[in-house]
PDB file of N, CA and C in Angstrom:
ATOM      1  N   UNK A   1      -9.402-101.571 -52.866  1.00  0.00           N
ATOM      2  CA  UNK A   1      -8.367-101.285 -53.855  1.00  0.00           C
ATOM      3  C   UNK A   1      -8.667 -99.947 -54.519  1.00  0.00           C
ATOM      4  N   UNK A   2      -7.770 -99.232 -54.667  1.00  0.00           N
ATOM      5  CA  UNK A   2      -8.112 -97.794 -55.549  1.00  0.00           C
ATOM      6  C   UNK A   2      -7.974 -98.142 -57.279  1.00  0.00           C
ATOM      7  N   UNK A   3      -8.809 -97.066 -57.377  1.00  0.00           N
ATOM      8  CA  UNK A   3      -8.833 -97.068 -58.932  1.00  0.00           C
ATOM      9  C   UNK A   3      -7.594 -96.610 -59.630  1.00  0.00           C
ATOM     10  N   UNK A   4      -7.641 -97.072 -61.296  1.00  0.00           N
ATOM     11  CA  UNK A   4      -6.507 -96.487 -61.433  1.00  0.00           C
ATOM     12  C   UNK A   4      -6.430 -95.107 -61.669  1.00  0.00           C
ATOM     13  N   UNK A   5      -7.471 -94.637 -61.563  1.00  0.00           N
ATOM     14  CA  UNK A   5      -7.348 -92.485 -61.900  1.00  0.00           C
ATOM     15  C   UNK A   5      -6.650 -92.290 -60.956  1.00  0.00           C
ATOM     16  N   UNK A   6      -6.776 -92.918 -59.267  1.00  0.00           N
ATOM     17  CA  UNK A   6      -6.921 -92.019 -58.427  1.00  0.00           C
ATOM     18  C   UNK A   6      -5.086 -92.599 -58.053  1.00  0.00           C
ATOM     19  N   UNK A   7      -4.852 -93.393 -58.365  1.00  0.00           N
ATOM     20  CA  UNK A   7      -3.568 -93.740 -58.322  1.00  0.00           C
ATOM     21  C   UNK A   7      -2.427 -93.178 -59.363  1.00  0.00           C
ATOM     22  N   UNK A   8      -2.809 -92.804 -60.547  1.00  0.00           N
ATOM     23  CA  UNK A   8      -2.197 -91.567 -61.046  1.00  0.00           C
ATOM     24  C   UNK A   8      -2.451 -90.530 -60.616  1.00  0.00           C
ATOM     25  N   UNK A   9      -3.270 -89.632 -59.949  1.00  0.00           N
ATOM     26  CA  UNK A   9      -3.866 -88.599 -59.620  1.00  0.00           C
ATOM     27  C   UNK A   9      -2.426 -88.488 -58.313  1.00  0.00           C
ATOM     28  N   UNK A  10      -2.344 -89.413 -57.830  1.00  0.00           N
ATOM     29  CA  UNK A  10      -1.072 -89.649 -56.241  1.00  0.00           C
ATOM     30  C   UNK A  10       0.352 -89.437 -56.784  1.00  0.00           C
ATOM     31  N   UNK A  11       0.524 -90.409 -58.159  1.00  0.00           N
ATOM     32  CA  UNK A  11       1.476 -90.337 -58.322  1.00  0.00           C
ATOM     33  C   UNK A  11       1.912 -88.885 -59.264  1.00  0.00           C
ATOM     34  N   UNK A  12       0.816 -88.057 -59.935  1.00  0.00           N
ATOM     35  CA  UNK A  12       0.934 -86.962 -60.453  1.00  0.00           C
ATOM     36  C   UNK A  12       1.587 -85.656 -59.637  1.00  0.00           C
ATOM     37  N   UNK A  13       0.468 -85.807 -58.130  1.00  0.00           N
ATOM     38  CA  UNK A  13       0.545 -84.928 -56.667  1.00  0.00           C
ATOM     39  C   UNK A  13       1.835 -85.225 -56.454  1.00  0.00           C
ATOM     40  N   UNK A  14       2.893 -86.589 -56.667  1.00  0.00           N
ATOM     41  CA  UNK A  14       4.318 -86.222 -56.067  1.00  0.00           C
ATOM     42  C   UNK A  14       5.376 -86.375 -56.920  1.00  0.00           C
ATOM     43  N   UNK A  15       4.812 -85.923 -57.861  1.00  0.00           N
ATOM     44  CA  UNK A  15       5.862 -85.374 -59.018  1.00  0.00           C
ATOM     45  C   UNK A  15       6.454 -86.693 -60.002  1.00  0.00           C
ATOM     46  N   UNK A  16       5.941 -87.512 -59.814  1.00  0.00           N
ATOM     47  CA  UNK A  16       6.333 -89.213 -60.433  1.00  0.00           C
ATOM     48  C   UNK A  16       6.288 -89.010 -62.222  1.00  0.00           C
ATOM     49  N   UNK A  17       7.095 -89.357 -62.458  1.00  0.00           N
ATOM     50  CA  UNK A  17       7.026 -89.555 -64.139  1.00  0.00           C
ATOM     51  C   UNK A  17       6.667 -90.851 -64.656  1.00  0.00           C
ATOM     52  N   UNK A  18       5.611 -91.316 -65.426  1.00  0.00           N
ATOM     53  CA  UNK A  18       4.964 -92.878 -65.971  1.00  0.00           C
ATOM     54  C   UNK A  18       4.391 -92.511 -66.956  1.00  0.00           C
ATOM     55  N   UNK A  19       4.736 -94.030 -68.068  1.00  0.00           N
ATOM     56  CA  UNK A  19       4.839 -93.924 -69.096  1.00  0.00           C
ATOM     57  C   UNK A  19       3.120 -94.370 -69.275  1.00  0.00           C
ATOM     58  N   UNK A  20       2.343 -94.110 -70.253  1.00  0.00           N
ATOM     59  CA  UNK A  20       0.940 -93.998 -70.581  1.00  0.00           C
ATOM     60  C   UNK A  20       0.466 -95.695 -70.521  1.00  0.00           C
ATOM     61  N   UNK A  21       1.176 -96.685 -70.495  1.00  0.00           N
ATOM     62  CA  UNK A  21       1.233 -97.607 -70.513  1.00  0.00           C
ATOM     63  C   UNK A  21       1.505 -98.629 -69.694  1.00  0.00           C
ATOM     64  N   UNK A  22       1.902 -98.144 -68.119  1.00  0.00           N
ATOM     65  CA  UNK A  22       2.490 -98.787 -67.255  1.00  0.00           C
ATOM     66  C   UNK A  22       1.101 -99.221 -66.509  1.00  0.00           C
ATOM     67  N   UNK A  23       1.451-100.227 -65.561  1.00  0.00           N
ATOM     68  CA  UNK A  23       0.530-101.333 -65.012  1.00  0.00           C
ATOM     69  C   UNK A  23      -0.145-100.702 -63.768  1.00  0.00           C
ATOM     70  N   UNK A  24      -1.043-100.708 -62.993  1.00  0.00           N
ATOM     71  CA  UNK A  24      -1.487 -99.858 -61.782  1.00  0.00           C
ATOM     72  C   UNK A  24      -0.571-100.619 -60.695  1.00  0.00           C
ATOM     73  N   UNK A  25      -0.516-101.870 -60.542  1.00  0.00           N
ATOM     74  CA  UNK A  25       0.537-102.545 -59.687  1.00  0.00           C
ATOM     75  C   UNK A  25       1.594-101.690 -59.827  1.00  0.00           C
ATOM     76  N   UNK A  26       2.977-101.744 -60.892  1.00  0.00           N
ATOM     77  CA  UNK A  26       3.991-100.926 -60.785  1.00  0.00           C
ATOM     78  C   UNK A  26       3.689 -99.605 -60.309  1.00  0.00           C
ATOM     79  N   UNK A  27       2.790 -98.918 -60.834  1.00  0.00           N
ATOM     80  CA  UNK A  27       2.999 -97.256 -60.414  1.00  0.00           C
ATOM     81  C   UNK A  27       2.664 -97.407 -59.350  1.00  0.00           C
ATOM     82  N   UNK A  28       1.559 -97.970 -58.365  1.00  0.00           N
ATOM     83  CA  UNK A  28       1.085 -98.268 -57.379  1.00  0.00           C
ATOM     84  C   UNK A  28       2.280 -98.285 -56.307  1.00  0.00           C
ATOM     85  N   UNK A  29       3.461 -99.552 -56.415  1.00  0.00           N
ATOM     86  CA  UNK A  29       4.551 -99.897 -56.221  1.00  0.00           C
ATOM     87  C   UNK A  29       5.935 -98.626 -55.990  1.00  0.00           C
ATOM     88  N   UNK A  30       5.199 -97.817 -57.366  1.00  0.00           N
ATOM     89  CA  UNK A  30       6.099 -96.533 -57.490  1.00  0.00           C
ATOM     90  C   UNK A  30       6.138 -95.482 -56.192  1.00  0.00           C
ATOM     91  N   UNK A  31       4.928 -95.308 -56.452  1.00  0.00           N
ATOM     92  CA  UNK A  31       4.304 -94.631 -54.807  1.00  0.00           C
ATOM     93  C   UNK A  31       4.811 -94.772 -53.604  1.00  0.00           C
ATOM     94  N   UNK A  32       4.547 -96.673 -53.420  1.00  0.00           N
ATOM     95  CA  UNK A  32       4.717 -96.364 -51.697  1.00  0.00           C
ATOM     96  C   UNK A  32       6.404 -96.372 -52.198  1.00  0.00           C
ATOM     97  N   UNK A  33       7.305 -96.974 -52.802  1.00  0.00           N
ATOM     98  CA  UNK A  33       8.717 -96.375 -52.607  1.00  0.00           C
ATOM     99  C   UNK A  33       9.432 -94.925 -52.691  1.00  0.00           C
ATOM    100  N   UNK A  34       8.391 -94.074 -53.205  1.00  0.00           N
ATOM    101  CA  UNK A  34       8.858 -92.807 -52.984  1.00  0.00           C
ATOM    102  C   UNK A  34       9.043 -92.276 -51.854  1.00  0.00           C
ATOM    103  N   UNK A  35       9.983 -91.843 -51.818  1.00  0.00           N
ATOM    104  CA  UNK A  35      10.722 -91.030 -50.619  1.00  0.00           C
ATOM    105  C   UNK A  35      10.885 -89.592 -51.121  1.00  0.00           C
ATOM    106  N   UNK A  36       9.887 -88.268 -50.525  1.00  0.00           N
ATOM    107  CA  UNK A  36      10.165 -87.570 -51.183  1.00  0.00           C
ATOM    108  C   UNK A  36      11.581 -86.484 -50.581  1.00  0.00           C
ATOM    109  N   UNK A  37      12.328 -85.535 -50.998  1.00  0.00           N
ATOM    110  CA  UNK A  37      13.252 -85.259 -50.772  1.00  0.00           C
ATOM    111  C   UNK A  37      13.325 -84.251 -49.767  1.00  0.00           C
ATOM    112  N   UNK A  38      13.916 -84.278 -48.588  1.00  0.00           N
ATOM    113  CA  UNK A  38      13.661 -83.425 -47.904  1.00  0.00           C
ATOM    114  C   UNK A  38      14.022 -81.965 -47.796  1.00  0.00           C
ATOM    115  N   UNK A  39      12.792 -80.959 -47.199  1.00  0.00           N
ATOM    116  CA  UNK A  39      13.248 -79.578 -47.724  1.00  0.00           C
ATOM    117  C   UNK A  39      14.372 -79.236 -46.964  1.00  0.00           C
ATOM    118  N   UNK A  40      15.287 -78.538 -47.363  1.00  0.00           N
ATOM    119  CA  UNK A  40      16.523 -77.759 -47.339  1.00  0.00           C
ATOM    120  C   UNK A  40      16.141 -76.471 -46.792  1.00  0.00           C
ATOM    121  N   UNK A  41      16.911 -75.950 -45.884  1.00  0.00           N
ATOM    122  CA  UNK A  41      16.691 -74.507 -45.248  1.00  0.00           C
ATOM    123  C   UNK A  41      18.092 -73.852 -45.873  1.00  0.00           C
ATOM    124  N   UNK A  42      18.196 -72.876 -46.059  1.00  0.00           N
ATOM    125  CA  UNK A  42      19.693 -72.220 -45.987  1.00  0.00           C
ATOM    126  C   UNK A  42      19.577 -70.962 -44.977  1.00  0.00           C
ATOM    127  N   UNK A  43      20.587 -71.456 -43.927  1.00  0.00           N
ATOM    128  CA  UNK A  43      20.804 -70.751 -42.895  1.00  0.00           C
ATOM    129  C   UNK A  43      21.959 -70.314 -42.772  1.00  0.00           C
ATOM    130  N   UNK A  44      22.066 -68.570 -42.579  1.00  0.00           N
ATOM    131  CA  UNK A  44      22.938 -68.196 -43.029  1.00  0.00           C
ATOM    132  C   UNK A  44      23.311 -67.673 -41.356  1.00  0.00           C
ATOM    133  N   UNK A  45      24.981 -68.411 -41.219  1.00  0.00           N
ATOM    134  CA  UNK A  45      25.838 -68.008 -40.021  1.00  0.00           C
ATOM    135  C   UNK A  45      25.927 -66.829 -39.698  1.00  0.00           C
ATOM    136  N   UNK A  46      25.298 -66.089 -38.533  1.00  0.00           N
ATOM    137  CA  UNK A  46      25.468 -64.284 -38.572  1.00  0.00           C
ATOM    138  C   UNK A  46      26.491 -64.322 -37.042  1.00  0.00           C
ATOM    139  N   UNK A  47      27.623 -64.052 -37.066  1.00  0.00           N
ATOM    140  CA  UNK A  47      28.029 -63.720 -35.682  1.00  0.00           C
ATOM    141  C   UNK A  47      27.784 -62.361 -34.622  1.00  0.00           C
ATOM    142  N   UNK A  48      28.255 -61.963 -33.689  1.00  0.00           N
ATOM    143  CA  UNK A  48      27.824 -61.184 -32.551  1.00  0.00           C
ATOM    144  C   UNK A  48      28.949 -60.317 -32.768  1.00  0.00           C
ATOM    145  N   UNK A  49      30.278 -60.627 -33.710  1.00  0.00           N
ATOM    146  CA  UNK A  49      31.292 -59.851 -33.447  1.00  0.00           C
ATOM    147  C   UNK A  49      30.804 -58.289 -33.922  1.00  0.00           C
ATOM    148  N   UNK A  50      31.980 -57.606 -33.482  1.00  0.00           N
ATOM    149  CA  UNK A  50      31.519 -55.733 -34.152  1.00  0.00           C
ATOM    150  C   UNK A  50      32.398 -55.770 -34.870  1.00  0.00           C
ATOM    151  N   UNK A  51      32.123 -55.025 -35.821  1.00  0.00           N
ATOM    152  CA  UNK A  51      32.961 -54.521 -37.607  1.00  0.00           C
ATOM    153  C   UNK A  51      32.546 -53.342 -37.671  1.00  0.00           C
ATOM    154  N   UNK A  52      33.600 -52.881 -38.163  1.00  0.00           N
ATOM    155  CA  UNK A  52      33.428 -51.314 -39.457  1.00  0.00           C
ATOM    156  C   UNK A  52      32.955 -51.711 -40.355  1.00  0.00           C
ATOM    157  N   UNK A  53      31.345 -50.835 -40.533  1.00  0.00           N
ATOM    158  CA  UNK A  53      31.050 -50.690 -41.939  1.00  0.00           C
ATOM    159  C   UNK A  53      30.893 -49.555 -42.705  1.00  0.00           C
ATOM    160  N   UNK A  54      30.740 -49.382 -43.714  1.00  0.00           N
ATOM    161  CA  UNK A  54      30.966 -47.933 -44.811  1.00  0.00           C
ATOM    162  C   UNK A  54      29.243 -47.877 -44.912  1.00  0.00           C
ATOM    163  N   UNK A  55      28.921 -46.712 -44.832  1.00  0.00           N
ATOM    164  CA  UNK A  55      27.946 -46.123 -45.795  1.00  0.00           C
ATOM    165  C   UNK A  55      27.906 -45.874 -47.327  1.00  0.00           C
ATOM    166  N   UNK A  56      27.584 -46.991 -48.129  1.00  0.00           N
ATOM    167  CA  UNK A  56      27.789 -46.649 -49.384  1.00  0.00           C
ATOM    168  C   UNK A  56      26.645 -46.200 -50.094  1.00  0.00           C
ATOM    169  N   UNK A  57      25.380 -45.881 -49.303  1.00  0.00           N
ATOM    170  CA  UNK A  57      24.604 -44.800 -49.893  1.00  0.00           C
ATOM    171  C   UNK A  57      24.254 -43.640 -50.305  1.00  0.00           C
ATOM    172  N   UNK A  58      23.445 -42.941 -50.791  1.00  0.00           N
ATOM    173  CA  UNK A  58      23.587 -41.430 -50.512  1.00  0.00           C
ATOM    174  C   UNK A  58      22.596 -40.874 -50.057  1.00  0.00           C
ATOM    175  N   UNK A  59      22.207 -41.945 -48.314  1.00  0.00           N
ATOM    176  CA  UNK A  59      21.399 -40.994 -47.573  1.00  0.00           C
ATOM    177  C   UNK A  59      22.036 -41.236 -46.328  1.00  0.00           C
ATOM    178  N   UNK A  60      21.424 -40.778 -45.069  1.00  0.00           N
ATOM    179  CA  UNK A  60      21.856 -40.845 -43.941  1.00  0.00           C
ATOM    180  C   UNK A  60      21.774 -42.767 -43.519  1.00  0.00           C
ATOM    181  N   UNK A  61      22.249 -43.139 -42.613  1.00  0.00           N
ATOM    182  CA  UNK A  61      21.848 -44.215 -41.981  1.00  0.00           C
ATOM    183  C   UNK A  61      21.564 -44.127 -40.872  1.00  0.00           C
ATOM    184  N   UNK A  62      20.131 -44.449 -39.863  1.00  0.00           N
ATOM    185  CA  UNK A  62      20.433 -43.863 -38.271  1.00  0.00           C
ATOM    186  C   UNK A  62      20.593 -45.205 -37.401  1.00  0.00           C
ATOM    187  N   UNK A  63      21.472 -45.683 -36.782  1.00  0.00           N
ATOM    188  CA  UNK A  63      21.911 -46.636 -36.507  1.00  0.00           C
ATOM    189  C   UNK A  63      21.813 -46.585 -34.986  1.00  0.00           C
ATOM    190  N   UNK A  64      22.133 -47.662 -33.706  1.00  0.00           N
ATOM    191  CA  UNK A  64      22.325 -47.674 -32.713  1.00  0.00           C
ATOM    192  C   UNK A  64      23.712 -46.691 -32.333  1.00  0.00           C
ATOM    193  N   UNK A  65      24.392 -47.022 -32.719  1.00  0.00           N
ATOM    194  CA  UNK A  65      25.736 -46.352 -32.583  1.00  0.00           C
ATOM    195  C   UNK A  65      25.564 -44.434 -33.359  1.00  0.00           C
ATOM    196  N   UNK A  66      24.246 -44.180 -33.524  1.00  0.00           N
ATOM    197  CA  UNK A  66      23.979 -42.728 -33.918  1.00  0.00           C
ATOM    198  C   UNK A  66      23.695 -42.814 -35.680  1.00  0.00           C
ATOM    199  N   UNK A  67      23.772 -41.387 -36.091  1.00  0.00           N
ATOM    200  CA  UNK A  67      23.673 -41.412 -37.400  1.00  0.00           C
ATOM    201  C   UNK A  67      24.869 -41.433 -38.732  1.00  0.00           C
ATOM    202  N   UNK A  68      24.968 -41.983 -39.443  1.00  0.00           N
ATOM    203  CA  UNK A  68      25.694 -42.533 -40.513  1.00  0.00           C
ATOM    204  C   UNK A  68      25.803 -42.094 -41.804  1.00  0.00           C
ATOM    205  N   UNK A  69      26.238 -40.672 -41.868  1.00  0.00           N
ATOM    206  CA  UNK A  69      26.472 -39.893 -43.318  1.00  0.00           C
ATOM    207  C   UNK A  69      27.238 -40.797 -44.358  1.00  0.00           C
ATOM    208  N   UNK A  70      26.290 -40.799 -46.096  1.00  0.00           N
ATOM    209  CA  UNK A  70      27.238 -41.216 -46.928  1.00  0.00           C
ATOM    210  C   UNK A  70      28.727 -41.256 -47.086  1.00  0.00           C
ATOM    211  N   UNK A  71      28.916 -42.715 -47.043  1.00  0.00           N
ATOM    212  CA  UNK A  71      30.788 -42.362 -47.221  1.00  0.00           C
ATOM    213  C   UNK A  71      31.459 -42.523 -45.643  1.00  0.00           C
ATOM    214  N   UNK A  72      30.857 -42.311 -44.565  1.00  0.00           N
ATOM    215  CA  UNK A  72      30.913 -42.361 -43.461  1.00  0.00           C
ATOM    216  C   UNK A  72      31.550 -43.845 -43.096  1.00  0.00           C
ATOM    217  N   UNK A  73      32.035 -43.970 -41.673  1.00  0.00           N
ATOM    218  CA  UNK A  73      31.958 -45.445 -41.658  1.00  0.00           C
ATOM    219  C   UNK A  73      31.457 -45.916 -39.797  1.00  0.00           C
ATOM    220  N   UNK A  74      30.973 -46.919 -40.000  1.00  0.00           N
ATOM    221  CA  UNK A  74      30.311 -46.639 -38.192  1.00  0.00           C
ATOM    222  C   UNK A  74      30.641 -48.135 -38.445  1.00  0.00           C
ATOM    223  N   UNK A  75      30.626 -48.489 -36.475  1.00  0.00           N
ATOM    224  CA  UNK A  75      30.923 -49.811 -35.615  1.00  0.00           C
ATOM    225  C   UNK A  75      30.118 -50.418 -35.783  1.00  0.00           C
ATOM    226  N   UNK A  76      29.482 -51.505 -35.674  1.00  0.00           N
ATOM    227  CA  UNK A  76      28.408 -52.590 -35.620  1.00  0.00           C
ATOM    228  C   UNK A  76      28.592 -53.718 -35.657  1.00  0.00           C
ATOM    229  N   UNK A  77      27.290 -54.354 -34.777  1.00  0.00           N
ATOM    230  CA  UNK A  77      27.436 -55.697 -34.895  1.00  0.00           C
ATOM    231  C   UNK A  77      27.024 -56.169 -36.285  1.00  0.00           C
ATOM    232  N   UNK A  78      27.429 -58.094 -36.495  1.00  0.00           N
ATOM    233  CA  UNK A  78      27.050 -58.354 -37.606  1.00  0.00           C
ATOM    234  C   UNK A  78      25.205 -58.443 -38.006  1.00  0.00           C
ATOM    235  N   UNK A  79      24.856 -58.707 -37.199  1.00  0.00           N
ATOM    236  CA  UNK A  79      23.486 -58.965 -36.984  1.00  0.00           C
ATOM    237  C   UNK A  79      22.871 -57.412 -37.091  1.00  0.00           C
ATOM    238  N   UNK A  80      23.110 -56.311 -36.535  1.00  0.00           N
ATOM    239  CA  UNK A  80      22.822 -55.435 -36.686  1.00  0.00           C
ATOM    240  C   UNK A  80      22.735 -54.331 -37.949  1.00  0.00           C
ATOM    241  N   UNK A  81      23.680 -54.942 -38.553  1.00  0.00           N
ATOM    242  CA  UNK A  81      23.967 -54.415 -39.886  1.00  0.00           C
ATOM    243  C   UNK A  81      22.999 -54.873 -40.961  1.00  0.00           C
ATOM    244  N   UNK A  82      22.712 -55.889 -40.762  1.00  0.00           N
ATOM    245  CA  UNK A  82      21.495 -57.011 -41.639  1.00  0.00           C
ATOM    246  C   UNK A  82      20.398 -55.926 -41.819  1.00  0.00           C
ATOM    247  N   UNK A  83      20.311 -55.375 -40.865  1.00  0.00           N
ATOM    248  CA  UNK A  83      19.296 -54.357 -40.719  1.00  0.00           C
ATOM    249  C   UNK A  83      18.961 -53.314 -41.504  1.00  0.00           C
ATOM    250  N   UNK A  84      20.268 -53.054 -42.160  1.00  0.00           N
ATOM    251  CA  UNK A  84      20.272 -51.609 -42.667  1.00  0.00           C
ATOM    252  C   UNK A  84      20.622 -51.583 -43.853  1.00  0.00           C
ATOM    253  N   UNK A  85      20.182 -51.100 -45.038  1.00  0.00           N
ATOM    254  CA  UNK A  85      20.689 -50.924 -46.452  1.00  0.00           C
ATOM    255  C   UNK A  85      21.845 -49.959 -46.911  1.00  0.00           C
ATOM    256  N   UNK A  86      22.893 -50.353 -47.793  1.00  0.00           N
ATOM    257  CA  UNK A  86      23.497 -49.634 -47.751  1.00  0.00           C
ATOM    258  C   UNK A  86      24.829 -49.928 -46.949  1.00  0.00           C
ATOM    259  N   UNK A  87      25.032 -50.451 -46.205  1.00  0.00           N
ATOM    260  CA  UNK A  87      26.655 -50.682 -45.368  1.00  0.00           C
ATOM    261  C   UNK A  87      26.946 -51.806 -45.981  1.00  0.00           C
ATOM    262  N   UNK A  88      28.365 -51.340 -46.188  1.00  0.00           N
ATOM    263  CA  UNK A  88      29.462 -52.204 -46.696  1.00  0.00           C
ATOM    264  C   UNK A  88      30.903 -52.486 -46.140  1.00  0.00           C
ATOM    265  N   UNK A  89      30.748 -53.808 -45.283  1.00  0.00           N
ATOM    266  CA  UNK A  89      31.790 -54.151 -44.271  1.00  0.00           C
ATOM    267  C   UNK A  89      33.038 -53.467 -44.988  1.00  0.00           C
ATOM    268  N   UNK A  90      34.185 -52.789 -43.972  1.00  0.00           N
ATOM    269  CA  UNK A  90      35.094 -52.393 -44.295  1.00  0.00           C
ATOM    270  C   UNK A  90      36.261 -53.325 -44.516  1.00  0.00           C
TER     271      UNK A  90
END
């Protein structure tokens, strides 16, 4: 049987809230029903299509499709653009 430090010490490690007073059975209890929440990715949809984008910086951009004067606007893929600071889909 574990002690009770080490059974708050578990329920501390997964974020459990208990009141100074609760029984080692219940928190014990608390434990194995935790389910903790699963991590979340955010994955962001990039497609293959080509777009006009603007140079809205004020330096060059040198891109696959060549180089990209401020104010300028060049072809690209979406994925490709990720790449580069400064372009702003047209």
């Amino acid at each position: 049987m574990l002690d009770f430090q080490e059974i708050k010490r578990d329920a501390d490690a997964l974020g459990l809230s208990y009141r100074s007073d609760i029984k080692p059975e219940t928190l014990l209890k608390r434990i194995q029903n935790h389910t903790p929440a699963p991590d979340l990715k955010v994955v962001e949809v990039v497609s293959d299509s080509v777009l006009t984008f603007k140079n809205t910086s004020k330096r060059n951009i040198f891109t696959s499709n060549g180089r990209c004067s401020p104010n300028d606007t060049v072809v690209l893929t979406e994925v490709e653009s990720l790449t580069h600071k400064g372009l702003e889909l047209c």
